[in-house]
C-alpha atoms as a PDB file:
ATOM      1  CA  UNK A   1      78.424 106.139 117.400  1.00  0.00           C
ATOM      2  CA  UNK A   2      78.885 104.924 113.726  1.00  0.00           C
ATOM      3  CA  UNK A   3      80.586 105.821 110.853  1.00  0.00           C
ATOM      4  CA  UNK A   4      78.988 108.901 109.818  1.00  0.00           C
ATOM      5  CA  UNK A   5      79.869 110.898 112.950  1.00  0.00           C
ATOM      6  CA  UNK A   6      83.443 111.592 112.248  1.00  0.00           C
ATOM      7  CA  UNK A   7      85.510 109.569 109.627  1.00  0.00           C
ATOM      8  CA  UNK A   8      84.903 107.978 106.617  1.00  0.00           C
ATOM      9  CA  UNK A   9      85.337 104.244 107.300  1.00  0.00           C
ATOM     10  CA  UNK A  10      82.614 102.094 106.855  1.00  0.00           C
ATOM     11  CA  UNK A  11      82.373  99.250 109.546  1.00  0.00           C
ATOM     12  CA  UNK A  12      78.683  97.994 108.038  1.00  0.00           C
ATOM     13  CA  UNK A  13      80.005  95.074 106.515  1.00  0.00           C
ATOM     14  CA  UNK A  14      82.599  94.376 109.435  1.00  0.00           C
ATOM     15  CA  UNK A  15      81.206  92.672 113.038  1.00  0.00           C
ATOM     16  CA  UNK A  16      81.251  94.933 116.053  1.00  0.00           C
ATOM     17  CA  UNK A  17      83.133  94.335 118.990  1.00  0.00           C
ATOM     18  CA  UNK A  18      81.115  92.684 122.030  1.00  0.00           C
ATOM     19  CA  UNK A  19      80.320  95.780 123.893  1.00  0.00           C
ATOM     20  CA  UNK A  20      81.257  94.211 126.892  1.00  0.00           C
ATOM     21  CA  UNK A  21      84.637  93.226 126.271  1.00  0.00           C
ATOM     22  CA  UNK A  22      85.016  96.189 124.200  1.00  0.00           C
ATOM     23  CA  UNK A  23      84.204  98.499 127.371  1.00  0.00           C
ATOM     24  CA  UNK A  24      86.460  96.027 129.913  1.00  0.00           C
ATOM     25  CA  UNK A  25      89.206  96.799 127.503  1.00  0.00           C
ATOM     26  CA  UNK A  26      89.365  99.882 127.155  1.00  0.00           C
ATOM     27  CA  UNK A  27      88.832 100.684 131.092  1.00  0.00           C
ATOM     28  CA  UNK A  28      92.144 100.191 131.815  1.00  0.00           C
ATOM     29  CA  UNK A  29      94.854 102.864 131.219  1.00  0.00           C
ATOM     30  CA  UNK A  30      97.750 100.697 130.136  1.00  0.00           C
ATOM     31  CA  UNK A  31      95.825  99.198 127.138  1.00  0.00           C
ATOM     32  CA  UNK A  32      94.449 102.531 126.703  1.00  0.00           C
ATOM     33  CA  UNK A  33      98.074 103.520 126.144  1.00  0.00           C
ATOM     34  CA  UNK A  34      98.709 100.175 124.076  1.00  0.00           C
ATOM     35  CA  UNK A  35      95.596 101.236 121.284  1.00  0.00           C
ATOM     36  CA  UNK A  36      97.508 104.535 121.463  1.00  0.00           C
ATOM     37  CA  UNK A  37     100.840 103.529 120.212  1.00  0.00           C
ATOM     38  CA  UNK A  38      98.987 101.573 117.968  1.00  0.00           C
ATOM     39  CA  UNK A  39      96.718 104.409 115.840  1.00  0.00           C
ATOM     40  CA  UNK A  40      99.965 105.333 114.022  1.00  0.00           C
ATOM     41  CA  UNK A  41      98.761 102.019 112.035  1.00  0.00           C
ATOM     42  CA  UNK A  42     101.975  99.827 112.272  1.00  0.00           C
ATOM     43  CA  UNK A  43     102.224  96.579 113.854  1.00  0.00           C
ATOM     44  CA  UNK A  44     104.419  96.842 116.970  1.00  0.00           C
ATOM     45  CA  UNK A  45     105.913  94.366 119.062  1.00  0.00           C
ATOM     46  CA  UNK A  46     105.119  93.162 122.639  1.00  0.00           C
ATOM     47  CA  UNK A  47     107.973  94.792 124.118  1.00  0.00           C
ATOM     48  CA  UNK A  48     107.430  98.321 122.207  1.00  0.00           C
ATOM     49  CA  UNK A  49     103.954  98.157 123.370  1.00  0.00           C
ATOM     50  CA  UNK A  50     105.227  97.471 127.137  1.00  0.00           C
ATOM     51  CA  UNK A  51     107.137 100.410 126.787  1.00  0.00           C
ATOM     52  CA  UNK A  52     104.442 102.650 125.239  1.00  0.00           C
ATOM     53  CA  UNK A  53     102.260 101.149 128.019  1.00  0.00           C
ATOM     54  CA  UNK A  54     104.599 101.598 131.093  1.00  0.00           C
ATOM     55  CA  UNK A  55     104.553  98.333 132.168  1.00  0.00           C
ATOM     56  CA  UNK A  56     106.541  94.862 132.198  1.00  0.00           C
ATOM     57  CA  UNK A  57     106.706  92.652 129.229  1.00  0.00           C
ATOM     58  CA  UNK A  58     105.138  89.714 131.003  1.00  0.00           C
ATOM     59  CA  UNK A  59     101.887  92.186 132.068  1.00  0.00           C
ATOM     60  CA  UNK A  60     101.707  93.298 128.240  1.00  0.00           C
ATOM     61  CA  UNK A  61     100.926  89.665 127.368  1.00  0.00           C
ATOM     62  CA  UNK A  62      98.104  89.598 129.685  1.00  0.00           C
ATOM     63  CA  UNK A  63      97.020  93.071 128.726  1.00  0.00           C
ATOM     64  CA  UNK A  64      97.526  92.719 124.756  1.00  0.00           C
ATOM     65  CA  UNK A  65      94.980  89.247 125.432  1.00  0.00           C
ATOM     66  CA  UNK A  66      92.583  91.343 126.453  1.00  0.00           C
ATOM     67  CA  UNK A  67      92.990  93.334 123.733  1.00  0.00           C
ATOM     68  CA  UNK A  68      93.150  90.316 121.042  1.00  0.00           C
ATOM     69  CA  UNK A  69      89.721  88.586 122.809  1.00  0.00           C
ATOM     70  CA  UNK A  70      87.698  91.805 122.702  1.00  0.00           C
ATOM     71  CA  UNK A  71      88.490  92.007 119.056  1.00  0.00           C
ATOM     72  CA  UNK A  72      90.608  95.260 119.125  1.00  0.00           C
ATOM     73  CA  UNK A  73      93.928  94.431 117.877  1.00  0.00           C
ATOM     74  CA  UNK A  74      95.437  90.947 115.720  1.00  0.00           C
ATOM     75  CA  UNK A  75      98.307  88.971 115.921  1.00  0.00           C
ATOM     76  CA  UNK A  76     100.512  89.300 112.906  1.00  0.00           C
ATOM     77  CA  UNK A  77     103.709  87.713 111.813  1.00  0.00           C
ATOM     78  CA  UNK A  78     106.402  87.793 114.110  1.00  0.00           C
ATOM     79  CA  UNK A  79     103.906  88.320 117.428  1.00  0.00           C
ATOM     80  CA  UNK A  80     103.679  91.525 116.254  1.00  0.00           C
ATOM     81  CA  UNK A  81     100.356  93.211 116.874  1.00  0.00           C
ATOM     82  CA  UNK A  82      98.214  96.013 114.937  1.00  0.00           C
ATOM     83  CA  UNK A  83      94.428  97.571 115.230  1.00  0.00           C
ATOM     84  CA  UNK A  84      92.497  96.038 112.703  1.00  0.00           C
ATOM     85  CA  UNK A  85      92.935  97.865 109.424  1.00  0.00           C
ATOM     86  CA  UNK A  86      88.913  98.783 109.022  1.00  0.00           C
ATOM     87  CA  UNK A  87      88.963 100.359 113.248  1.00  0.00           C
ATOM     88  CA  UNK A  88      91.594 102.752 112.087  1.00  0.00           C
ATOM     89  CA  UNK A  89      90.959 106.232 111.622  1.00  0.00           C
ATOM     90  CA  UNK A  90      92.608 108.423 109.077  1.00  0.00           C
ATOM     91  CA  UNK A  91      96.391 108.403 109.214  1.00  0.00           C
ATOM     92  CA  UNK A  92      97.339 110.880 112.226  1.00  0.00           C
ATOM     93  CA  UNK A  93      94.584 111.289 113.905  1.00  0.00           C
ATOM     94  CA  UNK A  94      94.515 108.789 116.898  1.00  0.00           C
ATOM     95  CA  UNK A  95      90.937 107.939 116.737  1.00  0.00           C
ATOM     96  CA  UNK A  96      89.732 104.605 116.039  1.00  0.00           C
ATOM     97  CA  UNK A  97      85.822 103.468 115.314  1.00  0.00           C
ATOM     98  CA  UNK A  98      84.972 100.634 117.083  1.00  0.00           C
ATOM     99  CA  UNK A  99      81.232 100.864 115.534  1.00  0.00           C
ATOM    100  CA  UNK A 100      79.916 100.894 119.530  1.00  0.00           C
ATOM    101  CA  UNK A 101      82.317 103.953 120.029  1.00  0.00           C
ATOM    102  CA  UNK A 102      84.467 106.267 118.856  1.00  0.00           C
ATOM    103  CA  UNK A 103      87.520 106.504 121.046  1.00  0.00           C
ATOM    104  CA  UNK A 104      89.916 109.578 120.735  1.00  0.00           C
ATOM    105  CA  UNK A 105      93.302 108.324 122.196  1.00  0.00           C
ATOM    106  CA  UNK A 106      94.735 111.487 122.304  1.00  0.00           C
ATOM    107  CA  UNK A 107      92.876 112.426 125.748  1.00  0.00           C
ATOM    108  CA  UNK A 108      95.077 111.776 128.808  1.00  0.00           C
ATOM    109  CA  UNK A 109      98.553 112.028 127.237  1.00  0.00           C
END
């Protein structure tokens, strides 16, 4: 899907995700979770997102690398990590535009 089928960002002048990390990301429910906790737009910690993911802090690491290689979240200051400002959707919905798809993160709560 693009950008016309649902919000109003514009991810023309921004590079897509490779599809196939993008879809080896996302198939997993604890980084599922992750993305979740992080449509709310602010930059959360490793340990917040183990929580939010339901797992240990050590298996967030590996999870949130996944994550940072596929090109779905960044590393900020402090090791705290964030979607990409131009992937997220309007603020409180939990969708996010990944230009290949459009994932609602609400599903499965």
């Amino acid at each position: 899907m693009n950008s016309t089928s649902g919000t109003s960002k514009d991810n023309t002048t921004q590079p897509l995700p490779d599809l196939e990390r993008l879809t080896n990301a996302i198939g997993h429910v604890t980084r599922w979770k992750m993305l979740r906790e992080l449509t709310a737009g602010e930059a959360r910690s490793i340990a917040e997102l183990a929580v939010a993911g339901g797992c240990s802090y050590e298996s967030a690491v590996k999870h949130l690398v996944v994550l940072r290689k596929a090109g779905l979240v960044v590393q900020g200051r402090g090791r705290l990590y964030q979607i990409q400002k131009h992937h997220l959707p309007t603020p409180g919905e939990p969708v996010v535009d990944f230009g290949h798809c459009l994932l609602r993160l609400d599903a499965g709560k």
